[in-house]
C-alpha atoms as a PDB file:
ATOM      1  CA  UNK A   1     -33.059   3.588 -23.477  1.00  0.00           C
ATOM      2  CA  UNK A   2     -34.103   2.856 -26.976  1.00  0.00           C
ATOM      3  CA  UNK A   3     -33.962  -1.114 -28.127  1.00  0.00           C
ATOM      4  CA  UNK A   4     -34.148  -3.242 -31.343  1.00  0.00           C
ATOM      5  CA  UNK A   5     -35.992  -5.950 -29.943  1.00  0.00           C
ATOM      6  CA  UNK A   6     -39.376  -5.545 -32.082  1.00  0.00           C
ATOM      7  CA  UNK A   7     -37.182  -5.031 -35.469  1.00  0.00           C
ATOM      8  CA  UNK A   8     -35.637  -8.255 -34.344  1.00  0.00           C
ATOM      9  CA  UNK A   9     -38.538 -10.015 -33.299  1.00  0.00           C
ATOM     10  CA  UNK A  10     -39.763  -9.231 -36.571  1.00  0.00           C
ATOM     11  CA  UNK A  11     -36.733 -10.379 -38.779  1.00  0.00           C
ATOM     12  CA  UNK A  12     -36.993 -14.003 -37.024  1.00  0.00           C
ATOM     13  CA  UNK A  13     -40.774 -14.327 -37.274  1.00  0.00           C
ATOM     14  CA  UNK A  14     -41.421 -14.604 -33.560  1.00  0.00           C
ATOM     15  CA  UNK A  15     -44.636 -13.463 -31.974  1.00  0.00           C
ATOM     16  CA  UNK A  16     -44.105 -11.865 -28.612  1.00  0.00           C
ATOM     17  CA  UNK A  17     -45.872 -14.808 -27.025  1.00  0.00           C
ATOM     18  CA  UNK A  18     -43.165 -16.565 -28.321  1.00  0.00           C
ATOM     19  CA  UNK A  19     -40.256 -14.947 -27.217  1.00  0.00           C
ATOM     20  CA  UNK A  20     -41.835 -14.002 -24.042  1.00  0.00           C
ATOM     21  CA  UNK A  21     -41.595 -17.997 -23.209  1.00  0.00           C
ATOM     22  CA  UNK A  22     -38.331 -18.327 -24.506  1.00  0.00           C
ATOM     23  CA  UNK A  23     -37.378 -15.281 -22.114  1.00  0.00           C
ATOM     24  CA  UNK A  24     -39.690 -16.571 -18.955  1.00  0.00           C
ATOM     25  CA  UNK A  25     -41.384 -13.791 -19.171  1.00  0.00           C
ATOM     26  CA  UNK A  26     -44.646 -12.384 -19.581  1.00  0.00           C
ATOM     27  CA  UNK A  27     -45.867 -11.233 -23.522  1.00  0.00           C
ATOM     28  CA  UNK A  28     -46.411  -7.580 -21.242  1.00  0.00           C
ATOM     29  CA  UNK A  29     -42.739  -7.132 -20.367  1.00  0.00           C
ATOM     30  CA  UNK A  30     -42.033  -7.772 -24.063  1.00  0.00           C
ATOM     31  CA  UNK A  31     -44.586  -5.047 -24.957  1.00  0.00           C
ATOM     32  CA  UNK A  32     -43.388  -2.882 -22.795  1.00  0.00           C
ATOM     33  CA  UNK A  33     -39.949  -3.138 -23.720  1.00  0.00           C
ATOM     34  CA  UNK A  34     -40.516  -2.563 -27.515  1.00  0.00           C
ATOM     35  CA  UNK A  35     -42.096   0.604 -26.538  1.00  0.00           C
ATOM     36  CA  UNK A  36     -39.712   1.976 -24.514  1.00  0.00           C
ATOM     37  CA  UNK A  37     -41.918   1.889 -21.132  1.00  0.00           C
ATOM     38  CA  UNK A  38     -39.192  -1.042 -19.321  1.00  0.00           C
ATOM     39  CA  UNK A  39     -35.662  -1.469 -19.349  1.00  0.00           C
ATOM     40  CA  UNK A  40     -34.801  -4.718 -18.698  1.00  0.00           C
ATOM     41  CA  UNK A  41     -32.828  -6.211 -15.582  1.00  0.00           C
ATOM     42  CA  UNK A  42     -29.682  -7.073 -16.517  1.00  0.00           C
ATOM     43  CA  UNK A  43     -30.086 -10.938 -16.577  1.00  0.00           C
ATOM     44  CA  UNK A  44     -32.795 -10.164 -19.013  1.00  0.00           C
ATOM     45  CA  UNK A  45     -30.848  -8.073 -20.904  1.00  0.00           C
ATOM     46  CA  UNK A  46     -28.073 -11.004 -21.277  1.00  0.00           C
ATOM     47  CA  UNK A  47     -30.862 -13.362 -22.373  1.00  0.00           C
ATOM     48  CA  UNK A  48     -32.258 -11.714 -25.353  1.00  0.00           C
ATOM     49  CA  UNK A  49     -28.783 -10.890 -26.431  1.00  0.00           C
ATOM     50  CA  UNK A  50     -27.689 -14.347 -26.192  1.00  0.00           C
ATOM     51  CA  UNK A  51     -31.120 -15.318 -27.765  1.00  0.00           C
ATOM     52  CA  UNK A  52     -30.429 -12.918 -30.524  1.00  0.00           C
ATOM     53  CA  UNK A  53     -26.488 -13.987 -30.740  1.00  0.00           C
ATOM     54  CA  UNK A  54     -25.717 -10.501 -30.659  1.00  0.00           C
ATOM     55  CA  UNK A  55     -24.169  -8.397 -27.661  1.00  0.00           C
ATOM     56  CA  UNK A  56     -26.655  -5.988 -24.777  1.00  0.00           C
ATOM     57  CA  UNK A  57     -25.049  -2.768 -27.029  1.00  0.00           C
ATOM     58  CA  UNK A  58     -26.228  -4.127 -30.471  1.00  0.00           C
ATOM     59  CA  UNK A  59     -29.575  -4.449 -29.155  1.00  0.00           C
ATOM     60  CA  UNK A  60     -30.180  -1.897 -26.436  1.00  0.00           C
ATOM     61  CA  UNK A  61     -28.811   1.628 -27.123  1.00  0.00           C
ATOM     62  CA  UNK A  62     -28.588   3.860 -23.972  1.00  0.00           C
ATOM     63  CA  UNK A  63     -29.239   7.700 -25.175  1.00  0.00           C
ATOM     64  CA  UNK A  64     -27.612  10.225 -22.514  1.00  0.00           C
ATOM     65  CA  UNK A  65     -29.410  12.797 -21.323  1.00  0.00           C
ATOM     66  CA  UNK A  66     -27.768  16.088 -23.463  1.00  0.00           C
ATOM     67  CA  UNK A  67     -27.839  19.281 -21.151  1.00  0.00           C
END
């Protein structure tokens, strides 16, 4: 699942220190989601959205598998 977490981290001017303690989570998980290594629970999906004010599809965008 692709995200736009670091473009949006970016835009506000928040280190991922920062928004990992606004999320209660570690600076790691924030890492690792920007890279595409973690997809986020769903609670912590619905907390950086409503962080963000924006909905779980603006920011995460889930690419099917194409056969």
């Amino acid at each position: 699942m692709k995200n736009r977490l670091e473009e949006l981290r970016k835009q506000r001017g928040i280190r991922q220190e920062e928004l990992a303690d606004i999320l209660e989570v570690s600076r790691q998980t924030i890492g690792s989601l920007e890279n595409g290594r973690y997809n986020p629970s769903i609670l912590l999906a619905f907390k950086i959205a409503k962080f963000f004010n924006m909905s779980i599809e603006e920011i995460f965008i889930y690419e099917e598998d194409v056969k």
